[in-house]
Protein backbone atom coordinates (compact mmCIF):
# COMPACT_ATOMS: atom_id res chain seq x y z
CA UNK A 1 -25.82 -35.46 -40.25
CA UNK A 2 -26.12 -39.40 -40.52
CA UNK A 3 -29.32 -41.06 -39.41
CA UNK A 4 -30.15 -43.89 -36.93
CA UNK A 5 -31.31 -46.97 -37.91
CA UNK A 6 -33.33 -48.19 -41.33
CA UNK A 7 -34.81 -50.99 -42.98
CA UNK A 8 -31.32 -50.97 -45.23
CA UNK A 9 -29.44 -52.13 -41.82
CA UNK A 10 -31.61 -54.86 -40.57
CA UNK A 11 -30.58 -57.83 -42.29
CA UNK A 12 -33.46 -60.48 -43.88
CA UNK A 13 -33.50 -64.13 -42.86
CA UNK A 14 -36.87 -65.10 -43.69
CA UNK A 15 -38.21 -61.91 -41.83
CA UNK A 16 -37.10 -58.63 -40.58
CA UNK A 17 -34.77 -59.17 -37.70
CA UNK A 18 -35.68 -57.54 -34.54
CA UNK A 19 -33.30 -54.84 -33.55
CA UNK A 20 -31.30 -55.83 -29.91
CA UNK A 21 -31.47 -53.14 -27.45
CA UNK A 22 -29.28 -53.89 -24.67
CA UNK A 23 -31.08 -51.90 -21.73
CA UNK A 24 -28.92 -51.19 -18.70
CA UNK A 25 -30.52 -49.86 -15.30
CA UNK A 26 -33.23 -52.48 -16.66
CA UNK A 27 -34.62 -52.51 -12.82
CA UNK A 28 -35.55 -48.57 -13.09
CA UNK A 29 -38.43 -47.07 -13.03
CA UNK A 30 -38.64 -45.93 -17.09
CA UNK A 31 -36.51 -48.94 -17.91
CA UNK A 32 -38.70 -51.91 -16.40
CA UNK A 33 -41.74 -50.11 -17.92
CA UNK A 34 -39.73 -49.91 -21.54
CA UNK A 35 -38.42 -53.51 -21.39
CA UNK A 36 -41.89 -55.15 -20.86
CA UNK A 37 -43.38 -52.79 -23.23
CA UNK A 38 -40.98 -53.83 -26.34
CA UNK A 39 -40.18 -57.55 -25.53
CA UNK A 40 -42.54 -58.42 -28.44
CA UNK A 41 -40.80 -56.07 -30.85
CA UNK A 42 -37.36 -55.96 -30.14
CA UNK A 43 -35.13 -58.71 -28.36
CA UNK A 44 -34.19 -56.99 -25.27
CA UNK A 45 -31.20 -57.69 -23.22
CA UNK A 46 -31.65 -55.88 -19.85
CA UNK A 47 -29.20 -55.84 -17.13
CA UNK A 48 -29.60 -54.90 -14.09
CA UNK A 49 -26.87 -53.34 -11.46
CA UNK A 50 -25.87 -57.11 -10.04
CA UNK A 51 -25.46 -57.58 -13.76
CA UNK A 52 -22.91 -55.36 -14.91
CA UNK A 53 -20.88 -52.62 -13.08
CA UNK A 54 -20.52 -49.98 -15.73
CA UNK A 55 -17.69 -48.61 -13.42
CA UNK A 56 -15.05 -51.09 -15.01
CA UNK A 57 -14.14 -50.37 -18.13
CA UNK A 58 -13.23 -53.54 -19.57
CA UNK A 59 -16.12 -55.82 -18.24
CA UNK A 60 -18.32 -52.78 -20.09
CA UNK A 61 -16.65 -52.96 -23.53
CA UNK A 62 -16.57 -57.49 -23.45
CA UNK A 63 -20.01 -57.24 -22.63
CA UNK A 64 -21.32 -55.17 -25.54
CA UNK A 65 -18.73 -56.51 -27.70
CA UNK A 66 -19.78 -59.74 -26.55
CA UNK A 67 -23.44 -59.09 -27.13
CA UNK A 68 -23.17 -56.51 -30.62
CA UNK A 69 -26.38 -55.26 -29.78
CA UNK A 70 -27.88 -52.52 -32.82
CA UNK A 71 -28.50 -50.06 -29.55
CA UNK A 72 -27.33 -49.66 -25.64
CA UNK A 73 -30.34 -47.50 -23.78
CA UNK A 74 -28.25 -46.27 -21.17
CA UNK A 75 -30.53 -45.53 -18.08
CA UNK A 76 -28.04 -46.34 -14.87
CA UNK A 77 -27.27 -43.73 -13.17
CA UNK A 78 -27.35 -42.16 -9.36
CA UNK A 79 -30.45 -40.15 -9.81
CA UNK A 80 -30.74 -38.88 -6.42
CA UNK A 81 -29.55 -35.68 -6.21
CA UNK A 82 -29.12 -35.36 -2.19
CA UNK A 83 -27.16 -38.82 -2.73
CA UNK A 84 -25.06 -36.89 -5.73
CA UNK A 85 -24.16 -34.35 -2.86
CA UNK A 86 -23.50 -36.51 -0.22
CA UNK A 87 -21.06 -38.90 -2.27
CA UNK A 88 -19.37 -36.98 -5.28
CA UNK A 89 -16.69 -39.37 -5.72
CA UNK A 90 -19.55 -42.63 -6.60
CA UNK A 91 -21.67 -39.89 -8.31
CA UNK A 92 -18.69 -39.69 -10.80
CA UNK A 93 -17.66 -42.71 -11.16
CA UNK A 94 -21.33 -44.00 -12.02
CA UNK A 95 -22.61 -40.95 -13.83
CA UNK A 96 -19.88 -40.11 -15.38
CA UNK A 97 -16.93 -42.59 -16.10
CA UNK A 98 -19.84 -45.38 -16.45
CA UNK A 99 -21.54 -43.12 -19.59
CA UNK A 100 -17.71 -43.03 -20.59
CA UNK A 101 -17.06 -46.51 -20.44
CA UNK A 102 -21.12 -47.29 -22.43
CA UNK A 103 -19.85 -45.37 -25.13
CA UNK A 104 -16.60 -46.65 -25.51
CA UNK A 105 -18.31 -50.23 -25.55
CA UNK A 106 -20.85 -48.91 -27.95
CA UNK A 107 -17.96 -47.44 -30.49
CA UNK A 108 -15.74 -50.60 -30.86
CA UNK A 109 -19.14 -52.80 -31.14
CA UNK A 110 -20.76 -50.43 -33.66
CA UNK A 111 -23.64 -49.98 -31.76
CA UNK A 112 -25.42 -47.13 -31.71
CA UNK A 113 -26.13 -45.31 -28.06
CA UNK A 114 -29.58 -43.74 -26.41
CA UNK A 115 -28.47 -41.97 -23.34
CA UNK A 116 -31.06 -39.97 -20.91
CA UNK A 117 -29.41 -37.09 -19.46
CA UNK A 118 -31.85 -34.86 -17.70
CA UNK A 119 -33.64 -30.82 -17.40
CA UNK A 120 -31.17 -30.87 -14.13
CA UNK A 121 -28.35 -29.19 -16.20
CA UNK A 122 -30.89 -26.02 -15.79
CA UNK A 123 -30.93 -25.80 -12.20
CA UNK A 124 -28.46 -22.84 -11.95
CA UNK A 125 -29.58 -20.78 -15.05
CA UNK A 126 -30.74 -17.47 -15.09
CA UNK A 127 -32.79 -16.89 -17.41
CA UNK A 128 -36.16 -17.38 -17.95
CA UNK A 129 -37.40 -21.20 -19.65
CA UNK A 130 -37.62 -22.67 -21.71
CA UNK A 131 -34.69 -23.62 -22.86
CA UNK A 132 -33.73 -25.07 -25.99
CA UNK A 133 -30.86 -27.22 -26.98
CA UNK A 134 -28.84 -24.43 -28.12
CA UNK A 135 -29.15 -22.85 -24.29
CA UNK A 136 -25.63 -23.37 -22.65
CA UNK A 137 -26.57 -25.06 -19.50
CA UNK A 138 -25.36 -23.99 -15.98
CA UNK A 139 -25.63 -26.90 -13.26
CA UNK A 140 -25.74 -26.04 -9.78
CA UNK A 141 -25.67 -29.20 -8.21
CA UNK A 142 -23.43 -32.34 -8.55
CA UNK A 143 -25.86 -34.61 -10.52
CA UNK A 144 -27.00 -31.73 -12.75
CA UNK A 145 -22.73 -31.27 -13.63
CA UNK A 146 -22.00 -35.17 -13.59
CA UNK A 147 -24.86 -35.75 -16.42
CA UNK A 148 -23.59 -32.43 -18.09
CA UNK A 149 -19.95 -34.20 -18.26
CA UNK A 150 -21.52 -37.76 -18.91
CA UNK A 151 -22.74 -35.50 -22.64
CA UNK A 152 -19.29 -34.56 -23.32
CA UNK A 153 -17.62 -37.00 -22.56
CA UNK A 154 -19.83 -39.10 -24.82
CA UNK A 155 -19.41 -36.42 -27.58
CA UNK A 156 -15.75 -36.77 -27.38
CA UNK A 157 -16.15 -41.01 -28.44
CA UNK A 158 -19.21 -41.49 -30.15
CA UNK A 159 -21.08 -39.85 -32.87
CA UNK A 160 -23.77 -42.62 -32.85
CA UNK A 161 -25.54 -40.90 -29.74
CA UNK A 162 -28.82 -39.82 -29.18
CA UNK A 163 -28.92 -37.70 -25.40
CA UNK A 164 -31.92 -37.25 -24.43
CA UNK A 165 -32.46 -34.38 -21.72
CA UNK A 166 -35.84 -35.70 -20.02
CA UNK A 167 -38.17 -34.15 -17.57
CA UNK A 168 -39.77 -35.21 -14.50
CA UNK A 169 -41.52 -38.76 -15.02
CA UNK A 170 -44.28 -39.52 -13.55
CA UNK A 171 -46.90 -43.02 -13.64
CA UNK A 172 -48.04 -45.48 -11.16
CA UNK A 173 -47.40 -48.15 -9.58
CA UNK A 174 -46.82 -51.47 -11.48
CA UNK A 175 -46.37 -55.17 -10.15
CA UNK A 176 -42.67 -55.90 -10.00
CA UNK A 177 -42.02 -51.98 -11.26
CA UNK A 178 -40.18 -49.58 -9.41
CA UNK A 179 -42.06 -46.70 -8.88
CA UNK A 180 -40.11 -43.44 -8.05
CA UNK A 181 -41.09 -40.14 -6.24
CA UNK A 182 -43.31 -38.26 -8.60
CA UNK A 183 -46.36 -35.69 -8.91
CA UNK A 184 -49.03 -38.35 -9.57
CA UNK A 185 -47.70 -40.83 -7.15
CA UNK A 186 -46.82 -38.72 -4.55
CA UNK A 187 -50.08 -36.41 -4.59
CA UNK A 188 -51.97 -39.88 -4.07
CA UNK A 189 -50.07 -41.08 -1.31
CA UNK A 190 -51.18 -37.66 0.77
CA UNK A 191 -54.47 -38.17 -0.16
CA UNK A 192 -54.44 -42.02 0.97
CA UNK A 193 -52.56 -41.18 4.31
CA UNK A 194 -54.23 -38.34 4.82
CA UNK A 195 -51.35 -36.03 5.21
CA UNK A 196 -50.67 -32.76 3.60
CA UNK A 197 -47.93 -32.06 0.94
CA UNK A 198 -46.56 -28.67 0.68
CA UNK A 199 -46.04 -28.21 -2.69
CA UNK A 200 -44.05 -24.66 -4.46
CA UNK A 201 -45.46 -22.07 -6.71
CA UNK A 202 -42.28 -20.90 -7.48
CA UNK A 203 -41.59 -23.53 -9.39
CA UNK A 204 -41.73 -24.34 -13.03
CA UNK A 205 -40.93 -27.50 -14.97
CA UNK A 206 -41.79 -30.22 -17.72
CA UNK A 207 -43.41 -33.54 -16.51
CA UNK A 208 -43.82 -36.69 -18.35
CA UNK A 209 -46.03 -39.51 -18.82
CA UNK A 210 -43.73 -42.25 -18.64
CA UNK A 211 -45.70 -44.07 -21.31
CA UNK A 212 -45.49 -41.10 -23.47
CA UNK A 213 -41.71 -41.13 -23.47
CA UNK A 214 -41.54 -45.10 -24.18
CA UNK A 215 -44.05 -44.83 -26.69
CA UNK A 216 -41.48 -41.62 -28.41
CA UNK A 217 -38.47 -43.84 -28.75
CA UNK A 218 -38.53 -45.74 -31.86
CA UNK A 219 -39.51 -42.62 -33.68
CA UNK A 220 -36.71 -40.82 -32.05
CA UNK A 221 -34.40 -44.00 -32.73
CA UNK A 222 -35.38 -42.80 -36.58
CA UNK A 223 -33.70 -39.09 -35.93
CA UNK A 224 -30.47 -37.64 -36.37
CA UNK A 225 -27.91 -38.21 -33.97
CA UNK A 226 -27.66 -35.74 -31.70
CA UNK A 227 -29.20 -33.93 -28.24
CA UNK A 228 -32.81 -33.52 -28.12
CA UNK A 229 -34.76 -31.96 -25.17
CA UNK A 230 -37.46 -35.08 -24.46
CA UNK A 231 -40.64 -34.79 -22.72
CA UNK A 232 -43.94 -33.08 -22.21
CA UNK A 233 -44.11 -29.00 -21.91
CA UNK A 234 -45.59 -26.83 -19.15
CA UNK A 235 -45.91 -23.17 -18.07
CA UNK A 236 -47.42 -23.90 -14.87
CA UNK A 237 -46.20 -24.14 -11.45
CA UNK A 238 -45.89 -27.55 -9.98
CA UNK A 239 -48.19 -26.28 -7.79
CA UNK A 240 -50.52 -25.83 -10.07
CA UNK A 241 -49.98 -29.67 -11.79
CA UNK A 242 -50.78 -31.14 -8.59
CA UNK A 243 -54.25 -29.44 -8.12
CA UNK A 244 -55.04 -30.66 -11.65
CA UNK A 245 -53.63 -33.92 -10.28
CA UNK A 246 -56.28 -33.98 -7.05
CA UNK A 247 -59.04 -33.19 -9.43
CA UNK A 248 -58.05 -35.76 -12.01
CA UNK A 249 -58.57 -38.03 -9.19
CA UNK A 250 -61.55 -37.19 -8.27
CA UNK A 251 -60.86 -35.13 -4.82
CA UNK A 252 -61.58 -31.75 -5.83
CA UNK A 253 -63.20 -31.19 -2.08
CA UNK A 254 -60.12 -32.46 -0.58
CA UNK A 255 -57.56 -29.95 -2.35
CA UNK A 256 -56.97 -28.25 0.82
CA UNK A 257 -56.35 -31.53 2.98
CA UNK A 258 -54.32 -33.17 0.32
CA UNK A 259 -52.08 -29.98 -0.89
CA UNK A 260 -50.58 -26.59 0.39
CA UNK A 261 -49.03 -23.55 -1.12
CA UNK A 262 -45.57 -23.82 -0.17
CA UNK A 263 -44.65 -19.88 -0.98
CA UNK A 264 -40.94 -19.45 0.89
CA UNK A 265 -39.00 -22.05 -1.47
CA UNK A 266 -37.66 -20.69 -4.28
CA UNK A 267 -38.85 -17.25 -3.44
CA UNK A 268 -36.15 -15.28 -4.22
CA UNK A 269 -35.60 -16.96 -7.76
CA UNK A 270 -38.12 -18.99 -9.36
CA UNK A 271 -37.12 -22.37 -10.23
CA UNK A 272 -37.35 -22.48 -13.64
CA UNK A 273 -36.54 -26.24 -15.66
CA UNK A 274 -38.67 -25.78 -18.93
CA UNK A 275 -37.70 -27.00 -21.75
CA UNK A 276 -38.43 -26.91 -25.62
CA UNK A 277 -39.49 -29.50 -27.49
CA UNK A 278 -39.50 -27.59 -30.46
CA UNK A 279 -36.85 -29.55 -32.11
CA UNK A 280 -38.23 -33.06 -31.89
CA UNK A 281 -41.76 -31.13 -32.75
CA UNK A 282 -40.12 -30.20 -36.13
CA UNK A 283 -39.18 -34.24 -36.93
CA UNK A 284 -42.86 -35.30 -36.20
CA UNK A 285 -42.15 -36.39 -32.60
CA UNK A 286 -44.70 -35.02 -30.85
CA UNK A 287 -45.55 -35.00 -26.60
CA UNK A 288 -48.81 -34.23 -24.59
CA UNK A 289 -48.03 -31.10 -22.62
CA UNK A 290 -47.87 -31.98 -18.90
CA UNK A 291 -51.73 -31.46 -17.91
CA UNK A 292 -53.06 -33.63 -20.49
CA UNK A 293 -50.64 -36.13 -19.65
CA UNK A 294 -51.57 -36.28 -16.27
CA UNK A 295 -55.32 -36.87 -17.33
CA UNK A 296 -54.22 -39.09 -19.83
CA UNK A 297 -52.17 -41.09 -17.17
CA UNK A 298 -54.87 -41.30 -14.94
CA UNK A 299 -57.79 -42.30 -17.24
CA UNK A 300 -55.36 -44.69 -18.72
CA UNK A 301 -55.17 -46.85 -15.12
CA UNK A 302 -58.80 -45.48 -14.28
CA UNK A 303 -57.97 -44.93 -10.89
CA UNK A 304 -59.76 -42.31 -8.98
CA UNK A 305 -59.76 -42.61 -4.99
């Protein structure tokens, strides 16, 4: 299996080149984050939505042609998975045709594609987590089968991919970051407004210090092509993560006004989204499972309430 990229591809003219990572969905929450983080090290070209619709095909393959970036990081996508439902037809057209269209640009440019697909493709499996690469996934929902297709359809044109299934992200708040629904965020926003979050125990599934994942990439960028389940492990509930959460933060004698058992959903089957690492593990790529990354997440933006 070939190999992504090495000192033998970047060229010398006076000094190393930087590599050019053109970065769409540059406004997201991981992408913002990744962009500032690497705009010493790499010359990053993000574009945003108003920037590029990755719908049309044409405007897609000019602009990376146009731009012969060494690697696309393809992050736009319809995330929401109630707006997935509600709209199937944009859901395919963006999750979908767009990945289609990204990889087509990044075959006729020669540039090499990382494309985060997600632990959604679970959500209608059986079995019991965690699942590894080799598990044949079995979406239930609309996003979870759109990013499943995005994968094969970017199988079919490029072997130059990396897919990276991720888990749940999670971080703070940034100035001029989005921020997006997730277990640290939202447990401090009930603690803050004093409202209670119900919160399942039937419920299992990786989450990942956003800072974690961008700090993984180059040394994935080293791998094999190829899918690669990305992110921190867990084996508790999510219940369970946000009580570490409250305490992290300081509010152990709030846990009952800031967080409830919610015991009905997913009481007949346990929601189950793990996923193994065990493959990037084996090339030295190496995550904090999901309780030290919360710790670690919090201690790195000291914030305690």
């Amino acid at each position: 299996m070939q190999k992504g990229s090495s000192c033998d591809e970047i060229y010398l003219r006076g000094e190393f080149a930087m590599d050019k990572i053109l970065v769409t969905g540059a406004a997201g929450f991981f992408a913002s984050r990744f962009c500032e983080y690497y705009k010493d090290k790499y010359e990053i070209i993000p574009l945003k939505r108003n920037d590029l619709d990755i719908r049309d095909e044409n405007k897609v393959v000019n602009v990376i042609k146009n731009i012969k970036p060494n690697y696309v990081l393809h992050t736009a996508a319809i995330a929401d998975t109630g707006k997935c439902e509600q709209d199937k037809e944009t859901s395919y057209d963006i999750n979908v045709l767009g990945s289609r269209n990204i990889a087509k640009g990044c075959s006729l440019s020669g540039a090499k594609l990382i494309q985060l697909s997600t632990e959604q493709l679970f959500n209608g499996n059986t079995e019991e987590g965690p699942y590894s690469e080799d598990v044949k996934p079995v979406p239930n929902t609309t996003y979870g089968a759109h990013k499943l297709m995005a994968e094969d359809e970017i199988k079919k044109i490029l072997e130059e991919a990396y897919i990276l299934r991720l888990t749940w992200m999670f971080g703070f708040p940034e100035r001029f970051k989005k921020v997006n629904a997730n277990i640290i965020w939202n447990v401090m926003k009930a603690a803050l407004s004093n409202s209670i979050m119900k919160i399942p125990v039937n419920e299992y599934r990786g989450m990942t210090y956003v800072y974690d994942l961008i700090d993984n990439i180059p040394k994935i960028m080293e791998l094999p092509y190829g899918t690669y389940h990305t992110g921190s492990e867990n084996n508790f509930s999510t219940y369970d993560i946000a009580e570490h959460v409250v305490k992290e933060l300081g509010l152990s004698y709030r846990i009952k006004d800031i967080i409830q058992k919610d015991e009905d959903k997913f009481k007949e089957y346990a929601r189950d989204l793990r996923v193994s690492n065990s493959k990037l593990k084996s090339f030295g790529v190496v995550f904090a499972d999901t309780k030290e990354a919360v710790s670690n997440c919090i201690n790195d933006f000291s914030y305690k309430v």
